[in-house]
N, C-alpha and C. Protein backbone atom coordinates (compact mmCIF):
# COMPACT_ATOMS: atom_id res chain seq x y z
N UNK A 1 0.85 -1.19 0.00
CA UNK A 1 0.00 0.00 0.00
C UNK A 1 0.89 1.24 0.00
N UNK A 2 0.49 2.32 -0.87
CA UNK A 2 1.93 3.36 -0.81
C UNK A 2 1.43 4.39 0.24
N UNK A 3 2.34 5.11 0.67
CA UNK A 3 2.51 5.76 1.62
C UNK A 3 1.39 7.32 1.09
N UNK A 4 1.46 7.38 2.12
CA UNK A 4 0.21 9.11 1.79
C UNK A 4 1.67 10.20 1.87
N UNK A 5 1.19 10.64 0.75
CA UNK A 5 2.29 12.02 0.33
C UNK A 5 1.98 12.99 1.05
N UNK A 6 2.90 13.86 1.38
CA UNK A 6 2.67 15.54 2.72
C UNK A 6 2.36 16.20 1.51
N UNK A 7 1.85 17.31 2.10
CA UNK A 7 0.95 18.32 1.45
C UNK A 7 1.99 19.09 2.10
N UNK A 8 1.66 19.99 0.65
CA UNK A 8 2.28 21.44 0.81
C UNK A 8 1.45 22.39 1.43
N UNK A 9 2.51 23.50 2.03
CA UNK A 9 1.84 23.95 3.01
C UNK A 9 1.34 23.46 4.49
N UNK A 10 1.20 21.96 4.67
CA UNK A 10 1.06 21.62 6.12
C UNK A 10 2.66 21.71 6.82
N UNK A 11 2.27 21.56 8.60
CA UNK A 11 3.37 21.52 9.25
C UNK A 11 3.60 20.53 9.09
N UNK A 12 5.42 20.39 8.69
CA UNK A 12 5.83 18.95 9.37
C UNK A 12 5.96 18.42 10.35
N UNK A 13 5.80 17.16 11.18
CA UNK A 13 5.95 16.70 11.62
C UNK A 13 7.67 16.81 12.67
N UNK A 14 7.50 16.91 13.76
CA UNK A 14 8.85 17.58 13.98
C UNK A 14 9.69 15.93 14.10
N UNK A 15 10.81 16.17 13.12
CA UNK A 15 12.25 15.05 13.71
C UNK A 15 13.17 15.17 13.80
N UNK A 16 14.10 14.25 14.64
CA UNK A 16 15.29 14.35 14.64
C UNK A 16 16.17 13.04 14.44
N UNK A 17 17.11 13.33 13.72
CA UNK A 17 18.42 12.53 13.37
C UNK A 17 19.39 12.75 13.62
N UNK A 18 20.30 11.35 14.64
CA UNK A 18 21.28 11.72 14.88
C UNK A 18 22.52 11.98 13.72
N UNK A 19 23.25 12.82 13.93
CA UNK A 19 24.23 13.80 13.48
C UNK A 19 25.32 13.43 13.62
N UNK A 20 26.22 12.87 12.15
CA UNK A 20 27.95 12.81 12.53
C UNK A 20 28.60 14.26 13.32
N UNK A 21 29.40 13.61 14.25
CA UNK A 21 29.61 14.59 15.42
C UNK A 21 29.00 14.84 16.78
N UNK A 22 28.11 14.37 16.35
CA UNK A 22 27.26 14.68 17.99
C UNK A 22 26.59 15.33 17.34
N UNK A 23 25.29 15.19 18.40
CA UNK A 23 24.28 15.96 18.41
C UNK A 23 22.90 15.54 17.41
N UNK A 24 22.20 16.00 17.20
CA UNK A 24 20.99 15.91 16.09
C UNK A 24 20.68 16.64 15.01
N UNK A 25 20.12 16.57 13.69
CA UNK A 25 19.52 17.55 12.91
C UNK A 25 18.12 17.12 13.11
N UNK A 26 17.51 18.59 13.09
CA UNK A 26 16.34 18.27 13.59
C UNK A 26 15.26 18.79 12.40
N UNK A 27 14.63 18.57 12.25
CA UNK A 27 13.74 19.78 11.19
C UNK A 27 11.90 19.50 11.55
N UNK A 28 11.10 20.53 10.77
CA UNK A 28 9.79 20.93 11.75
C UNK A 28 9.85 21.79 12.52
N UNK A 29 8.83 21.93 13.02
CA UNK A 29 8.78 23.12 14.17
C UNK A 29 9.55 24.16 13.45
N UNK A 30 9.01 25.36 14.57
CA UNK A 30 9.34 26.82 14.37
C UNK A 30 11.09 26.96 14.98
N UNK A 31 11.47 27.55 13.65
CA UNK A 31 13.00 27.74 14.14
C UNK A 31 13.47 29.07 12.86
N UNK A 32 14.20 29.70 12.92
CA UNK A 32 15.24 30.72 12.44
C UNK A 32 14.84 31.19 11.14
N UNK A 33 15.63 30.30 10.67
CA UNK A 33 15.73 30.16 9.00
C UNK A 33 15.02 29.20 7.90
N UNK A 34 14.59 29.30 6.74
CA UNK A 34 14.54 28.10 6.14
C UNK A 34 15.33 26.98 6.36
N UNK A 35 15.07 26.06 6.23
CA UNK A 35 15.49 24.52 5.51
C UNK A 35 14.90 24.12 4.42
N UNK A 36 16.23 23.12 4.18
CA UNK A 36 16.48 22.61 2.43
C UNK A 36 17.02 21.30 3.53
N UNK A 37 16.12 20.11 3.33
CA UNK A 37 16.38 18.74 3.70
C UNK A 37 16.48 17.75 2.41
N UNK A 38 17.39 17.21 2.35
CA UNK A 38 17.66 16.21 1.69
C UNK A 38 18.07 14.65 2.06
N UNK A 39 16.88 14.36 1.60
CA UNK A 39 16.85 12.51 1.79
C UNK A 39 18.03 12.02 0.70
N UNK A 40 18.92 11.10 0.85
CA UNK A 40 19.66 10.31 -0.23
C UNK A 40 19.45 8.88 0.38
N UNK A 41 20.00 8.26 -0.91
CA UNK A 41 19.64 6.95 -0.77
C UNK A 41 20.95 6.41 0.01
N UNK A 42 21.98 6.62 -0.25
CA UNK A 42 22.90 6.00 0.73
C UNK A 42 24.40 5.69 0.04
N UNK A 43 25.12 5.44 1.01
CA UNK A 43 26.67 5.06 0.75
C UNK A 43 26.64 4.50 -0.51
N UNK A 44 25.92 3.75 -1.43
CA UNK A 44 25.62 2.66 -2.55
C UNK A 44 25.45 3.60 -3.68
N UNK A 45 25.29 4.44 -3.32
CA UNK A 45 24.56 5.47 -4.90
C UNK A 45 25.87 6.58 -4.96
N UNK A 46 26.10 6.02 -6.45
CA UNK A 46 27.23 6.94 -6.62
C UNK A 46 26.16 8.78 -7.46
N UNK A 47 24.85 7.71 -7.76
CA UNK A 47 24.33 9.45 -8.07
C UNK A 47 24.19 10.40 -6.98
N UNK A 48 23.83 9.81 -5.86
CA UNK A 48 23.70 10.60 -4.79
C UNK A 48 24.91 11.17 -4.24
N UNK A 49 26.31 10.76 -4.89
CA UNK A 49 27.52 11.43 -4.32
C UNK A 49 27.42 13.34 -5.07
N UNK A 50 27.19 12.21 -6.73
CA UNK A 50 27.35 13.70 -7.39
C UNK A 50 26.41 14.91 -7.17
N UNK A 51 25.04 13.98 -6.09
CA UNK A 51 24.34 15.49 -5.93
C UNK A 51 24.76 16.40 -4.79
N UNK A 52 24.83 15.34 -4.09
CA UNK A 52 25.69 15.80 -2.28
C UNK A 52 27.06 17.02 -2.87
N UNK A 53 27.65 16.35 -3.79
CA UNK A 53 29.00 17.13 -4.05
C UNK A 53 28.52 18.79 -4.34
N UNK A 54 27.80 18.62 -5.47
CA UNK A 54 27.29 20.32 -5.88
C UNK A 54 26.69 20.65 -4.90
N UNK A 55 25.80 20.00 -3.80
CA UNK A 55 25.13 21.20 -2.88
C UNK A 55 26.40 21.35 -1.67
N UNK A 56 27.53 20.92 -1.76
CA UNK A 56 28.80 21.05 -0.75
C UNK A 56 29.27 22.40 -1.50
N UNK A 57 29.62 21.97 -2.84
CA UNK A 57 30.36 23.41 -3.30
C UNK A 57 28.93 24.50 -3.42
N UNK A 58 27.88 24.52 -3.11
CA UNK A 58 26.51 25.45 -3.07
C UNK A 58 26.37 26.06 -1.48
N UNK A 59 27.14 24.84 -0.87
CA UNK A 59 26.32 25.51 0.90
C UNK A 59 26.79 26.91 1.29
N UNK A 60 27.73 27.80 1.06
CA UNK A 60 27.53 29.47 0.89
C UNK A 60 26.28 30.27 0.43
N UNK A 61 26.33 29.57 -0.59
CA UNK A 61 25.42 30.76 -1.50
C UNK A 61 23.80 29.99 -0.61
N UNK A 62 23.69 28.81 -0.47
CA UNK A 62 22.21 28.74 0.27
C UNK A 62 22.28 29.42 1.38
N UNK A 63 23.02 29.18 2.44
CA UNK A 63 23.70 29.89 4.04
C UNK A 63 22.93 31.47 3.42
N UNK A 64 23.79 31.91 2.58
CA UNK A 64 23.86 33.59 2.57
C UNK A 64 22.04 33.88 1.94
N UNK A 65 21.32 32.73 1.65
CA UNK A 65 20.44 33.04 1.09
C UNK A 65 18.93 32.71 2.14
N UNK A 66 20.03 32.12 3.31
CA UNK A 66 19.01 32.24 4.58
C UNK A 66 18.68 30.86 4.62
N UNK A 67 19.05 29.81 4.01
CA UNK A 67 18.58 28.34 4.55
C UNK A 67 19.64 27.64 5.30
N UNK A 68 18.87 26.98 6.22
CA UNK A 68 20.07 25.76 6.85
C UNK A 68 19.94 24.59 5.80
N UNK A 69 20.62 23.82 5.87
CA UNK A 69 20.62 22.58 4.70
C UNK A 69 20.92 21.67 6.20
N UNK A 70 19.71 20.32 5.38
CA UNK A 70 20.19 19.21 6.41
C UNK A 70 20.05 18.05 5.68
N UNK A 71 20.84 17.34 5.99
CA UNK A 71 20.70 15.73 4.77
C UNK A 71 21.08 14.57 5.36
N UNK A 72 20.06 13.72 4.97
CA UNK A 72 20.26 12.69 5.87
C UNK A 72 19.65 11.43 4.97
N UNK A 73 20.01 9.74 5.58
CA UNK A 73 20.32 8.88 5.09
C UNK A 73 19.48 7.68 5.97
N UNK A 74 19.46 6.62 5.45
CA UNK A 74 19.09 5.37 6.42
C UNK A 74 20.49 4.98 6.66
N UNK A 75 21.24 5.01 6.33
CA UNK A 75 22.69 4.54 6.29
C UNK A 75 23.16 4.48 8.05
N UNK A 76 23.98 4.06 8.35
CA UNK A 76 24.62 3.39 9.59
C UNK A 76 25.38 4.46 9.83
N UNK A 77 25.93 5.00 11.13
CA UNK A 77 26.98 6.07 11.03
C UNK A 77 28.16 5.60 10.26
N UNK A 78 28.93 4.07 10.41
CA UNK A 78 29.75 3.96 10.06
C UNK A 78 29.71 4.35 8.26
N UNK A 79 28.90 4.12 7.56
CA UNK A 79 28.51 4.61 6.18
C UNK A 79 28.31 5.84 5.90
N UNK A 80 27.87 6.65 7.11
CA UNK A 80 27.67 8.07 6.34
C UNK A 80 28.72 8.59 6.94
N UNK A 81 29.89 7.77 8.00
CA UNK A 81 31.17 8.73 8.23
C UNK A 81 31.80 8.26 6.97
N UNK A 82 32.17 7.40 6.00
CA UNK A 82 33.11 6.78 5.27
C UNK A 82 32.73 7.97 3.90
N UNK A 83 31.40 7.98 3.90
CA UNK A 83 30.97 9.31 2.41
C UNK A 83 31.07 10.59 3.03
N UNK A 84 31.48 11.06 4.48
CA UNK A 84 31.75 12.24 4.70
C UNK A 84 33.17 12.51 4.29
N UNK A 85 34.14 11.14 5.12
CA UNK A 85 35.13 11.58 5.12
C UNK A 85 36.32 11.23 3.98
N UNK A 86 35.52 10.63 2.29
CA UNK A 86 35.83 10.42 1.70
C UNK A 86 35.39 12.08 0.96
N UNK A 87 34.17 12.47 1.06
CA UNK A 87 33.84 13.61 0.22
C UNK A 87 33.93 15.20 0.64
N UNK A 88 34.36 15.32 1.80
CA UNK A 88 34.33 15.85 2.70
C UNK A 88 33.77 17.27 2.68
N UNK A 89 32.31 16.53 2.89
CA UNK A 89 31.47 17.25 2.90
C UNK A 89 31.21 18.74 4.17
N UNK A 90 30.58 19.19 4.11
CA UNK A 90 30.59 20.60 5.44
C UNK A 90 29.48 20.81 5.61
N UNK A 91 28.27 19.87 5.19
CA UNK A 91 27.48 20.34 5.60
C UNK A 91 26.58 19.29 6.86
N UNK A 92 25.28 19.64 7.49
CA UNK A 92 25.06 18.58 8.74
C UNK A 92 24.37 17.56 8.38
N UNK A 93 25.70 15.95 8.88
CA UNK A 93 24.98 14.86 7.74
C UNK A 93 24.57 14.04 8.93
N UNK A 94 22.80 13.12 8.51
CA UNK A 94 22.29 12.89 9.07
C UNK A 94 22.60 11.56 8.85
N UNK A 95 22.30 10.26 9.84
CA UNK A 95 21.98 8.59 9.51
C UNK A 95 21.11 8.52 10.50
N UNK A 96 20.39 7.15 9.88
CA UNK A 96 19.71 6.50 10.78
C UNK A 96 18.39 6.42 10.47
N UNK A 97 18.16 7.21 9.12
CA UNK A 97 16.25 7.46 9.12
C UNK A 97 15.67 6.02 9.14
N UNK A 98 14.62 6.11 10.16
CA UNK A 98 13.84 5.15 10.01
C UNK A 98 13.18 5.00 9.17
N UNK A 99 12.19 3.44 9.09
CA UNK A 99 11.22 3.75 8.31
C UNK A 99 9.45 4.36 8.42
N UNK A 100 9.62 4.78 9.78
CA UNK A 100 8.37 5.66 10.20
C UNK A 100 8.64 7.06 9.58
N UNK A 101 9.84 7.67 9.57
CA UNK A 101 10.18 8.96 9.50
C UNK A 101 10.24 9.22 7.84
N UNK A 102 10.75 7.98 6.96
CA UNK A 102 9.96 7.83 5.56
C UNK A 102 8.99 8.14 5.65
N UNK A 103 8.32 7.11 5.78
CA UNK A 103 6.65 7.53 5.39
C UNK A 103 6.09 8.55 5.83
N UNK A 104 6.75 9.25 7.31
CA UNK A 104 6.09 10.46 7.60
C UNK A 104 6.41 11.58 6.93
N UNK A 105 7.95 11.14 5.43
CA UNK A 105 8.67 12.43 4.73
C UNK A 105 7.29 11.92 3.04
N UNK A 106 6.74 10.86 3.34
CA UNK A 106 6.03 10.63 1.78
C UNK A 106 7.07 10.00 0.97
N UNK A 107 8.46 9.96 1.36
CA UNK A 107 9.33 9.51 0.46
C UNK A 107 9.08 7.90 -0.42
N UNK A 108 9.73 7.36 -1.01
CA UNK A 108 9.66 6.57 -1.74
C UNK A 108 10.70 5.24 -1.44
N UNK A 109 10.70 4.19 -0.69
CA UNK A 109 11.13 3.07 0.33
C UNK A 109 11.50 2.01 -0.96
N UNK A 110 12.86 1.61 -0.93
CA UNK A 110 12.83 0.33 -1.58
C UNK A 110 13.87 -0.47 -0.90
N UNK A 111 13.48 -1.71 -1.41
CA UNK A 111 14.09 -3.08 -0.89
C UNK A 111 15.65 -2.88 -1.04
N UNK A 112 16.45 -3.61 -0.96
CA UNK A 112 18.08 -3.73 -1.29
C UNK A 112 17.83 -4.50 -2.15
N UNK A 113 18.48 -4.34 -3.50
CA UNK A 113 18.89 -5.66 -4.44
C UNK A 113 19.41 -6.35 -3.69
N UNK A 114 20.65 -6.42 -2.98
CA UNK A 114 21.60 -7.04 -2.02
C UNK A 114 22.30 -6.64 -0.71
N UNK A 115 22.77 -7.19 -0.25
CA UNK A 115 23.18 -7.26 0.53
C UNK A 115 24.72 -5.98 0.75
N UNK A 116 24.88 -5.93 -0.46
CA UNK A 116 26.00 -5.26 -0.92
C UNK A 116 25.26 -3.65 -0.86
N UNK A 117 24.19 -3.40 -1.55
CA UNK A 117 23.52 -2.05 -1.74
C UNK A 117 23.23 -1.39 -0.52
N UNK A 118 22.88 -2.53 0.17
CA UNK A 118 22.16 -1.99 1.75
C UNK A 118 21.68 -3.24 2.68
N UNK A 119 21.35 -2.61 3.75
CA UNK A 119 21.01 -4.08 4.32
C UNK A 119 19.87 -4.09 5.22
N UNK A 120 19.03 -3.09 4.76
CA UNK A 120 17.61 -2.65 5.30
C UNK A 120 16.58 -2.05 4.00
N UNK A 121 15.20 -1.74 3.73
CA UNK A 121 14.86 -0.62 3.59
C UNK A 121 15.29 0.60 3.38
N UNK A 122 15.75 1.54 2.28
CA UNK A 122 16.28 2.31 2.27
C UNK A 122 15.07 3.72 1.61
N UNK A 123 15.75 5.04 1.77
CA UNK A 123 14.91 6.13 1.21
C UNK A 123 15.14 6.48 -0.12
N UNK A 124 14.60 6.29 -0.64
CA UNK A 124 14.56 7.09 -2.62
C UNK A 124 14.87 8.65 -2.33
N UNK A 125 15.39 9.05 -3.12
CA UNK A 125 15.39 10.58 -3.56
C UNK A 125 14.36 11.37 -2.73
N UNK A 126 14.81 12.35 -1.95
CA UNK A 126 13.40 13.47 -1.65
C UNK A 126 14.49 14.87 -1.19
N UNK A 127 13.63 15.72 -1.58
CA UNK A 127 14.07 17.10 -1.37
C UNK A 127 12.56 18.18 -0.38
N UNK A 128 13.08 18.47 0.17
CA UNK A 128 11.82 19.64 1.21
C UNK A 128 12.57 20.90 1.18
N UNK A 129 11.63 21.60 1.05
CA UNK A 129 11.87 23.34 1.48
C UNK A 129 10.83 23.50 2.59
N UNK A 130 11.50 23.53 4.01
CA UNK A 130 10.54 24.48 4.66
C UNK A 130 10.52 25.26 5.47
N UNK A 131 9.37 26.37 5.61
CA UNK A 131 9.82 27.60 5.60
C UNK A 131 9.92 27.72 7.42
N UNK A 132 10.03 29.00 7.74
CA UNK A 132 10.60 29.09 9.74
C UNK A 132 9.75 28.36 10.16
N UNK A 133 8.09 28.18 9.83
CA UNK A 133 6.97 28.37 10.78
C UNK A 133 6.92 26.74 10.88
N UNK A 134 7.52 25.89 9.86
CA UNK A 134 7.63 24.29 10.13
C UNK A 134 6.76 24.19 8.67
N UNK A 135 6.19 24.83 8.00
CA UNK A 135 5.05 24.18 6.96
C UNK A 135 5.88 23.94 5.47
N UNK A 136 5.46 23.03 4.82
CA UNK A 136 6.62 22.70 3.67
C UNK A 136 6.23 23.64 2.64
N UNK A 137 7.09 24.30 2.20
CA UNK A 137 6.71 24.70 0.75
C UNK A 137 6.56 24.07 -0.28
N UNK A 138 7.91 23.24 -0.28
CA UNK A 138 8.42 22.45 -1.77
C UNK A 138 8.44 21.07 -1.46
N UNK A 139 8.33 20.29 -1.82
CA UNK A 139 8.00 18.64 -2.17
C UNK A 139 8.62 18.09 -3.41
N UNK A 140 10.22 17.48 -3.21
CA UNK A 140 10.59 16.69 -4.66
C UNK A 140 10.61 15.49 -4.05
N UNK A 141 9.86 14.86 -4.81
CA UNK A 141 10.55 13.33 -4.28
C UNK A 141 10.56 12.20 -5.41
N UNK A 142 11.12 11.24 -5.45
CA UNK A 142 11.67 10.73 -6.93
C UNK A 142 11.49 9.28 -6.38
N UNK A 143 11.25 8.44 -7.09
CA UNK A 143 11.34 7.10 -6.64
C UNK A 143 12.46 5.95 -7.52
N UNK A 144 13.37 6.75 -8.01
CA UNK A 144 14.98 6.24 -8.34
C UNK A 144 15.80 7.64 -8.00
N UNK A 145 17.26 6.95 -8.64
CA UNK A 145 18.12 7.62 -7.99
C UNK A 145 18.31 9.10 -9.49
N UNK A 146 17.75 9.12 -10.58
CA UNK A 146 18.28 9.89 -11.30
C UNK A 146 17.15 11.16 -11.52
N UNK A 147 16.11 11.38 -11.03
CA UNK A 147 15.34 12.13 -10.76
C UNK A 147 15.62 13.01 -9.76
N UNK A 148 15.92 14.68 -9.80
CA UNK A 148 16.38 15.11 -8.10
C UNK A 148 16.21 16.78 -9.02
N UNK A 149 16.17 17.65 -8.13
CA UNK A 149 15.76 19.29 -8.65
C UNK A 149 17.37 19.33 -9.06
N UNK A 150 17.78 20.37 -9.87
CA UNK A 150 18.69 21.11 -10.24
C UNK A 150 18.66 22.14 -8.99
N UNK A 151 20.02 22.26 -8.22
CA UNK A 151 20.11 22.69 -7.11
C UNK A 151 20.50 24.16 -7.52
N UNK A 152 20.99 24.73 -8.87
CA UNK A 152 21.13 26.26 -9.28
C UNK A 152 19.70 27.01 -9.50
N UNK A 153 19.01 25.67 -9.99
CA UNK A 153 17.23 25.87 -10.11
C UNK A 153 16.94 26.64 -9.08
N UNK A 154 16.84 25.35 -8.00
CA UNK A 154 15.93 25.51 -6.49
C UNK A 154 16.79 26.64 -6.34
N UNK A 155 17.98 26.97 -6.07
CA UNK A 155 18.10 27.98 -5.77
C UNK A 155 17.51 29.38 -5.89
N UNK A 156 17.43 29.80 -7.40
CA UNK A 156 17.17 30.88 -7.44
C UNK A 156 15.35 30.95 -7.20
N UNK A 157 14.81 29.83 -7.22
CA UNK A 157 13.69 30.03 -7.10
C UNK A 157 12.91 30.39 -6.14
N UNK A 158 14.05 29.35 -5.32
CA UNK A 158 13.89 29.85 -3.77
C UNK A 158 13.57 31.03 -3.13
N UNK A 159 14.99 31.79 -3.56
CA UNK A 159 15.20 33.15 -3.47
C UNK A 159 14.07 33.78 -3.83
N UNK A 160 13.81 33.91 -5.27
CA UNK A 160 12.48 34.31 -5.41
C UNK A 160 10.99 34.10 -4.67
N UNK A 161 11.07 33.08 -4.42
CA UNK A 161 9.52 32.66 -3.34
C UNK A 161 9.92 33.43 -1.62
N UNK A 162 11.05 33.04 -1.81
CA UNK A 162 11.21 33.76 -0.06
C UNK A 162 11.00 35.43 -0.19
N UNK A 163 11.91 36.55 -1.38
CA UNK A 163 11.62 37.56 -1.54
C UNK A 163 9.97 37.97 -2.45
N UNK A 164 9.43 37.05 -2.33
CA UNK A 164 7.86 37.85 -3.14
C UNK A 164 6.94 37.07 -1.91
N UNK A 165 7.73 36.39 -1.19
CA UNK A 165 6.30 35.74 0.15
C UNK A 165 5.47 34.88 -0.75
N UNK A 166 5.88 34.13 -1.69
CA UNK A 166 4.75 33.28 -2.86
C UNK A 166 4.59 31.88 -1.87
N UNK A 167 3.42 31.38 -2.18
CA UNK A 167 2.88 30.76 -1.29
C UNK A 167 2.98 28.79 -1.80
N UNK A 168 2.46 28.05 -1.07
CA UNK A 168 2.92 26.88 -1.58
C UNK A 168 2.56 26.53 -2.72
N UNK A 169 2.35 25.82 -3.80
CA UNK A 169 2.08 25.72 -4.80
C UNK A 169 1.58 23.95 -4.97
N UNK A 170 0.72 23.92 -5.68
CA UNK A 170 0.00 22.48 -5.89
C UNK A 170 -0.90 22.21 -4.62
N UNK A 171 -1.43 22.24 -4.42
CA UNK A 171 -2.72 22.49 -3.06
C UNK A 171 -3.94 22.50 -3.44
N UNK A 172 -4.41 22.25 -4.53
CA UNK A 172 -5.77 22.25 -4.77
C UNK A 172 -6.13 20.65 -4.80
């Protein structure tokens, strides 16, 4: 049975994931700045390196454009320390998503071919924008690995929806 997709414009659901380094990323609820959360599929996906990579050389220009970025994985810490500290990334990387916290993102859940790919349930592609108050604006979510926004896109669009106050879009 597939999972019920979030609506734009509702609050999310507040969570947290623990955080290489200590501590948690949390997202939901009322806090600061935007967020830009990104689900990847995991240590196994070399597409998901090359997207992680451009939003590493991007995390300035989002920062200066007022979002926190948070990204996170089903992956094991030991897996998402080995793609940090192979890619060395800077921005706050998450493991551990369950599979309640899927279905509560709408994301898109698949099996492991093997044993080699993964060794649980893992998350498909998803991207969120949401804004201070916790409510989502934006909703990408892909159910393979080669589907994902153009992150120069979201950017400027961003920018634009945050400076005109434009409201969620697809809601009817």
């Amino acid at each position: 049975m597939p999972t019920p997709k979030p609506v734009a414009g509702n609050i999310l659901a507040h969570m947290s994931f623990p955080k290489l380094g200590g501590g948690e990323v949390t997202v939901g609820g009322t806090r600061e700045n935007w967020t830009m959360l990104v689900v990847y599929r995991g240590k196994h996906c070399p597409r998901c390196k090359k997207y992680l990579n451009i939003l590493d050389e991007m995390r300035d220009q989002w920062t200066e454009a007022g979002f926190d970025i948070a990204v996170v994985s089903a992956d094991t810490q030991e897996k998402a320390a080995a793609d940090r500290d192979e890619f060395s990334w800077n921005f706050d990387l998450a493991y551990g998503m369950s599979e309640s916290q899927m279905n509560t993102l709408g994301v898109y859940v698949s099996e492991p071919l093997s044993s080699s790919e993964a060794e649980r349930p893992f998350a498909e592609p998803g991207t969120f924008v949401i804004r201070p108050d916790g409510s989502l604006l934006l909703i990408a979510i892909s159910n393979g690995p080669s589907a994902r926004p153009e992150l120069t896109e979201l950017l400027d669009g961003m920018i634009f929806t945050k400076e005109n106050d434009r409201p969620p879009r697809g809601t009817l």
